[in-house]
N, C-alpha and C. Protein backbone atom coordinates (compact mmCIF):
# COMPACT_ATOMS: atom_id res chain seq x y z
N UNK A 1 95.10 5.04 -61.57
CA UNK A 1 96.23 4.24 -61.98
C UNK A 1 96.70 3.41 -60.81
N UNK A 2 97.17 2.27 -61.23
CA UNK A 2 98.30 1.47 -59.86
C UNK A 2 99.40 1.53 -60.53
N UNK A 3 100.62 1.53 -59.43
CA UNK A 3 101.49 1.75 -59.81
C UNK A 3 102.36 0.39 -58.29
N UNK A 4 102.93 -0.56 -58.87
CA UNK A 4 103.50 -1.58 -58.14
C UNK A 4 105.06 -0.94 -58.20
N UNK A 5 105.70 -0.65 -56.52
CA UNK A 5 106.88 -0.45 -56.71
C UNK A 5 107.41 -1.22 -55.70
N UNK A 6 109.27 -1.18 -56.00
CA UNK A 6 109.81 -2.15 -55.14
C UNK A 6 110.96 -0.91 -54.68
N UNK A 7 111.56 -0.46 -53.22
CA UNK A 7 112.45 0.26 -53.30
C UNK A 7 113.67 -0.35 -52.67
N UNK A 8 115.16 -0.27 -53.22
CA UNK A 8 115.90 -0.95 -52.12
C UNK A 8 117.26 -0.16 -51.80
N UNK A 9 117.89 0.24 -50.59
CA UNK A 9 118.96 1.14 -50.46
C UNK A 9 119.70 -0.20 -50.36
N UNK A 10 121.13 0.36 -51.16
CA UNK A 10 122.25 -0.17 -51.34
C UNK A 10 123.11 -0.81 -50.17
N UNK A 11 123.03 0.58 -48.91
CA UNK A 11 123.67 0.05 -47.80
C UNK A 11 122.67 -0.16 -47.27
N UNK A 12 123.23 -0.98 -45.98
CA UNK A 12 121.83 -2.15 -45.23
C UNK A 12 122.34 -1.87 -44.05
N UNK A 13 121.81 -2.37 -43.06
CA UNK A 13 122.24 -2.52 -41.71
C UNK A 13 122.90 -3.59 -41.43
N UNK A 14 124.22 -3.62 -40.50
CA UNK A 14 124.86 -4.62 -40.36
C UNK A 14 124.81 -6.12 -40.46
N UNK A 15 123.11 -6.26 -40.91
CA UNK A 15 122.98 -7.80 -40.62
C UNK A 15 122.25 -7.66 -42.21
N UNK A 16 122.53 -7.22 -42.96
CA UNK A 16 121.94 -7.34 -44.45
C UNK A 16 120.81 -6.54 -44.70
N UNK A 17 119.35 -6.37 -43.79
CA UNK A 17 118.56 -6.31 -43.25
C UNK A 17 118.35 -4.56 -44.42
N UNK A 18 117.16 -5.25 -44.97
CA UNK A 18 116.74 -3.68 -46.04
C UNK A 18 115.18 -3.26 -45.08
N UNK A 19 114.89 -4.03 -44.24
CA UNK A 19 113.65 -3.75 -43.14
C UNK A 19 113.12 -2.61 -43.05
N UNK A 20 113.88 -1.96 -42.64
CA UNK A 20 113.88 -0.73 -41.58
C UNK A 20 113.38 0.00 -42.68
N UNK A 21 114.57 0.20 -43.79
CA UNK A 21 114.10 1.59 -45.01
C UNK A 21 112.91 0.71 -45.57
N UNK A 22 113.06 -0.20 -46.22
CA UNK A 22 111.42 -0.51 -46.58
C UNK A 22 110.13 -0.19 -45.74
N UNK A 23 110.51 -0.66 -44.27
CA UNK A 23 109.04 0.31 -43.28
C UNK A 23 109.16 1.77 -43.91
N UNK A 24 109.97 2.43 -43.55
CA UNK A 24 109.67 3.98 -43.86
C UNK A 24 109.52 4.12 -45.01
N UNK A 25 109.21 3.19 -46.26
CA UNK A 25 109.00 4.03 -47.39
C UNK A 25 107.49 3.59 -47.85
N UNK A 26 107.41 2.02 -46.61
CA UNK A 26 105.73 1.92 -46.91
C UNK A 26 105.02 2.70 -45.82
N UNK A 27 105.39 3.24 -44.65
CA UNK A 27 105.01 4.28 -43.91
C UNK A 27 104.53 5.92 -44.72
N UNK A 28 105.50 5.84 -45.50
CA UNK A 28 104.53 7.30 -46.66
C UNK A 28 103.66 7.01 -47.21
N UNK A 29 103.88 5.86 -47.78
CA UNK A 29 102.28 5.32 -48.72
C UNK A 29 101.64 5.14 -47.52
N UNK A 30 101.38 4.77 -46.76
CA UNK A 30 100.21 4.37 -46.04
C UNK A 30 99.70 6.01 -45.12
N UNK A 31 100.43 6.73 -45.04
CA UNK A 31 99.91 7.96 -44.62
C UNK A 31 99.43 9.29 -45.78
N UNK A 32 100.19 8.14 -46.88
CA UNK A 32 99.12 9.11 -47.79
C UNK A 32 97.84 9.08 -47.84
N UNK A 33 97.48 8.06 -47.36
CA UNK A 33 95.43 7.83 -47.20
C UNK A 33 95.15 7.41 -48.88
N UNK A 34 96.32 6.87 -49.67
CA UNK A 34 95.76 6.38 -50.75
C UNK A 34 95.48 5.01 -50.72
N UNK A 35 94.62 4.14 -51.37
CA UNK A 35 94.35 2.41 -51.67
C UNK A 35 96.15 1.95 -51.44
N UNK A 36 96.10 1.29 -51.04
CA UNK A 36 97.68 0.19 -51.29
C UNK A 36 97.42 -0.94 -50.66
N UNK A 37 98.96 -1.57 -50.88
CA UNK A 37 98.88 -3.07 -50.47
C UNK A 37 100.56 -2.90 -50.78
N UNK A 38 100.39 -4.30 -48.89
CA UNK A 38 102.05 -4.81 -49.19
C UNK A 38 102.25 -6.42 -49.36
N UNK A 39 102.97 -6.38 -50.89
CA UNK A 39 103.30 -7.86 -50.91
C UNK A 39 104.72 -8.38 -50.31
N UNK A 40 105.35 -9.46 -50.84
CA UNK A 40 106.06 -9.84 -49.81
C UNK A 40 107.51 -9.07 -50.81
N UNK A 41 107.77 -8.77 -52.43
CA UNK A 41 108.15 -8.04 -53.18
C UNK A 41 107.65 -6.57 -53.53
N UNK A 42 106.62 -6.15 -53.85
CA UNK A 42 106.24 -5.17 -53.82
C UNK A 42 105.39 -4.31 -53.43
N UNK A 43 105.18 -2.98 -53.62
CA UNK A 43 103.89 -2.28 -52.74
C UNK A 43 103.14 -1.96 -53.45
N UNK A 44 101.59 -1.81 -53.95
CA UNK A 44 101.29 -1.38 -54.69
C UNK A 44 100.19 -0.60 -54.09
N UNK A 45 100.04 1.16 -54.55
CA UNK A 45 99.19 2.27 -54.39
C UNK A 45 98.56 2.39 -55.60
N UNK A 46 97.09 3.03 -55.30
CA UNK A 46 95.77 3.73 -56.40
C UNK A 46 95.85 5.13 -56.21
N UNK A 47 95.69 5.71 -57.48
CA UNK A 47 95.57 7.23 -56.93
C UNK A 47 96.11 7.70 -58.80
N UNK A 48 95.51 8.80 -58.91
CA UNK A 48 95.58 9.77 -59.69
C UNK A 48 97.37 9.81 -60.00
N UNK A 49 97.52 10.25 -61.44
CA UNK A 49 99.15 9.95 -61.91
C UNK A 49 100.03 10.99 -60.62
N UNK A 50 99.73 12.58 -60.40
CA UNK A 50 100.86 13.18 -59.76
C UNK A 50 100.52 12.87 -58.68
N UNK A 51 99.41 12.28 -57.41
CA UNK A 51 99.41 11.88 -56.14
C UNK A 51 100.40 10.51 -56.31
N UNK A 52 99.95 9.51 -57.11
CA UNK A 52 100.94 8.04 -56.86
C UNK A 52 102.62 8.50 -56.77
N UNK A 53 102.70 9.57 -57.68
CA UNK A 53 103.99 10.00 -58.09
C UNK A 53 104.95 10.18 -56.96
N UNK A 54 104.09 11.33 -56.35
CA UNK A 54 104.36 11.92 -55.38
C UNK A 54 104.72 11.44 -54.15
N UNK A 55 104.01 10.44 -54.02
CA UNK A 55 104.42 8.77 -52.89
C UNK A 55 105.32 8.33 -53.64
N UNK A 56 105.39 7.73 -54.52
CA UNK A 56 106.69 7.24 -54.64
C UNK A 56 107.93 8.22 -54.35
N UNK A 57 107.83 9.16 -55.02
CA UNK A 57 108.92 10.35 -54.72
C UNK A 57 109.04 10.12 -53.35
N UNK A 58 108.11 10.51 -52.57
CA UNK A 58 108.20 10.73 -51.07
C UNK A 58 109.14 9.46 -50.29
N UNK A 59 108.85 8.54 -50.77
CA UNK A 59 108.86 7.02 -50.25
C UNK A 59 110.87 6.90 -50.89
N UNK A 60 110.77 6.81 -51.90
CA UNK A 60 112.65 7.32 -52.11
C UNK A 60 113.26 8.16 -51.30
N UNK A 61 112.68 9.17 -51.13
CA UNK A 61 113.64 10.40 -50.57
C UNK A 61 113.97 10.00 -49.15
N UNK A 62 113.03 9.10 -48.50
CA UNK A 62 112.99 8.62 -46.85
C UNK A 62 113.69 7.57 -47.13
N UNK A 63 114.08 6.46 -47.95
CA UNK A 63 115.35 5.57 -47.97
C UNK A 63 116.49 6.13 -48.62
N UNK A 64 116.34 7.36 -49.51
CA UNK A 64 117.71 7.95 -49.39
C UNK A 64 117.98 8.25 -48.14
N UNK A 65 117.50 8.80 -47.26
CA UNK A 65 118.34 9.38 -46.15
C UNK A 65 118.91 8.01 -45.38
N UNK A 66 118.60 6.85 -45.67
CA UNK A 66 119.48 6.04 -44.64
C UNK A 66 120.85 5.57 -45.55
N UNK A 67 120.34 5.98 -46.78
CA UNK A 67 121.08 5.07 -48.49
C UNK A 67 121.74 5.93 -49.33
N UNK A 68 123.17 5.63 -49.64
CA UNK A 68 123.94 7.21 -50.80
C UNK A 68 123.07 6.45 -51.66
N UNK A 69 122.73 5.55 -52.05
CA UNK A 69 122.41 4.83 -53.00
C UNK A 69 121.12 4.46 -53.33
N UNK A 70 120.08 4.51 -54.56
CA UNK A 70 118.51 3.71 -53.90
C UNK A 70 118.22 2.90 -55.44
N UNK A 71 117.63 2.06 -55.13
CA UNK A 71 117.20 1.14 -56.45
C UNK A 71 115.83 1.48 -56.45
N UNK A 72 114.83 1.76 -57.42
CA UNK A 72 113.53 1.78 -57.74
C UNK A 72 113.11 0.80 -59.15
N UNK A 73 112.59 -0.16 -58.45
CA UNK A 73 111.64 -1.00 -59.41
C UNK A 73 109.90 -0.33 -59.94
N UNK A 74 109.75 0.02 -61.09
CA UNK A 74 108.14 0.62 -60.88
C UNK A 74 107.39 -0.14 -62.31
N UNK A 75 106.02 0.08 -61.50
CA UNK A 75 105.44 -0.90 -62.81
C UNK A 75 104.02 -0.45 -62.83
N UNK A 76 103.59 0.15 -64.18
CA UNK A 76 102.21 1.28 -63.80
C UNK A 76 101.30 0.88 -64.68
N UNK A 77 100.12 0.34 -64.31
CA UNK A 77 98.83 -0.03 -65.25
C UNK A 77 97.86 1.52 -65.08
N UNK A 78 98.19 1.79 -66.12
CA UNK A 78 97.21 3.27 -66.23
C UNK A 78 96.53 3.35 -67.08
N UNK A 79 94.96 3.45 -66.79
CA UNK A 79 93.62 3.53 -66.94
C UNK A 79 93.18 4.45 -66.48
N UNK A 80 92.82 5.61 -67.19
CA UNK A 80 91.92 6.71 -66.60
C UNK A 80 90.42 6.29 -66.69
N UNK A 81 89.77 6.79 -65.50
CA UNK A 81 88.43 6.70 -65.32
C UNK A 81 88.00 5.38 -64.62
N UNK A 82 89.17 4.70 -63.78
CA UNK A 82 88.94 3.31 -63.40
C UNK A 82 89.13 3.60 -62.05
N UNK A 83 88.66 3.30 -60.98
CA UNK A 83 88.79 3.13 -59.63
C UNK A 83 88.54 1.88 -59.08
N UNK A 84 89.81 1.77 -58.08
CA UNK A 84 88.83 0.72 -57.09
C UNK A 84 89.60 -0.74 -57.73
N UNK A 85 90.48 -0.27 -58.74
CA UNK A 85 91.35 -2.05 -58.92
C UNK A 85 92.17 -2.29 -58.27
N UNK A 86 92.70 -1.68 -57.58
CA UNK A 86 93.84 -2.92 -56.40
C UNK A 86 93.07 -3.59 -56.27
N UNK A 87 91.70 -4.04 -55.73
CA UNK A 87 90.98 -5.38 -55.45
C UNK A 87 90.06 -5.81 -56.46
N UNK A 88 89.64 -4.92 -57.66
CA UNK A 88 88.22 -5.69 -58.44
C UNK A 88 89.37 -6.50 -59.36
N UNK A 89 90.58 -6.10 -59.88
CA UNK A 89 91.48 -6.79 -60.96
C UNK A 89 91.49 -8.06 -59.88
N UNK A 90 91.54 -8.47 -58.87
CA UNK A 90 92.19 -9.82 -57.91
C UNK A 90 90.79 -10.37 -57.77
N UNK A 91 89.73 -9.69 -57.56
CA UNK A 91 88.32 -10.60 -57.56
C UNK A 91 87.90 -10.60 -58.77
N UNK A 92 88.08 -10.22 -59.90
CA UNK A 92 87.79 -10.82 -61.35
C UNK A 92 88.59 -12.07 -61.54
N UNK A 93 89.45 -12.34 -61.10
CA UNK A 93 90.19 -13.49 -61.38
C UNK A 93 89.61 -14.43 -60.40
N UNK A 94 89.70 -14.25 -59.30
CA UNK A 94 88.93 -15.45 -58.34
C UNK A 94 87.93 -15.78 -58.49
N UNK A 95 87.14 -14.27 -59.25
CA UNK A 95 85.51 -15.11 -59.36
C UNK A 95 86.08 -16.31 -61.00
N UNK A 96 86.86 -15.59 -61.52
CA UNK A 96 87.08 -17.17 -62.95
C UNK A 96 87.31 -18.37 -62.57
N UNK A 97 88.46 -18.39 -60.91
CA UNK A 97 88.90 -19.55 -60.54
C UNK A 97 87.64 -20.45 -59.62
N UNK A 98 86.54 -19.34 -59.27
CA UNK A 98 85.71 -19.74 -58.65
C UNK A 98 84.78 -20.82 -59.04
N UNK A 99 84.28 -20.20 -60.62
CA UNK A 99 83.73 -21.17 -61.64
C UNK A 99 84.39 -22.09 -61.89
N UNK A 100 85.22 -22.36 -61.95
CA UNK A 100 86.23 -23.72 -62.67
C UNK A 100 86.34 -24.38 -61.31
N UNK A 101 86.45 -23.98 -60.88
CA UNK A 101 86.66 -24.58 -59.23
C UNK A 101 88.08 -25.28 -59.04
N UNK A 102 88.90 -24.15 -59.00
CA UNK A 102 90.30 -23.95 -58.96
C UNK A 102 90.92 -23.19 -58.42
N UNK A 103 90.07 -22.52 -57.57
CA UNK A 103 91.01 -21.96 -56.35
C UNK A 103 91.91 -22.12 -55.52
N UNK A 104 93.42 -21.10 -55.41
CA UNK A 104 94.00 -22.34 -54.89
C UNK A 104 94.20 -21.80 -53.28
């Protein structure tokens, strides 16, 4: 499964700045040793339904501690028996834009 999430604590650091808790909550995903990616809105991890889960869980609980407060955006394309789409879903499309010759 992928699962695209966005996390955001309520209170910020004096200069607005959601930085800091966003590093530490893409710092769990990335030490989970699962597939991910960071966009400039969201993060998105591969992995089996209770491992992704479990990062996300993990990844909240480390911006609660800076936040009374936490916002979770989540968005889950689940396909069992599929591996390996964080990148084949983005190169199926480029190879279409490739043919048309519309890459942009």
């Amino acid at each position: 499964m992928l699962v695209a999430f966005s996390i955001s604590p309520t209170a910020t650091a004096e200069d607005g700045s959601v930085s800091e808790a966003v590093a530490a909550a893409v710092r769990v995903v990335e030490e989970s040793g699962l597939p991910w990616e960071l966009t400039s809105m969201f993060t998105t991890v591969e992995g089996e339904w209770d491992e992704v889960m479990a990062v996300v869980k993990r990844a909240v609980d480390v911006v609660a501690e800076v936040s009374p407060r936490v916002g979770l955006v989540l968005k889950a394309d689940i396909r069992p028996g599929y591996d390996g789409q964080l990148t084949a879903k983005v190169e199926r499309v480029r190879a279409l834009l490739d043919e048309s010759g519309r890459e942009g």
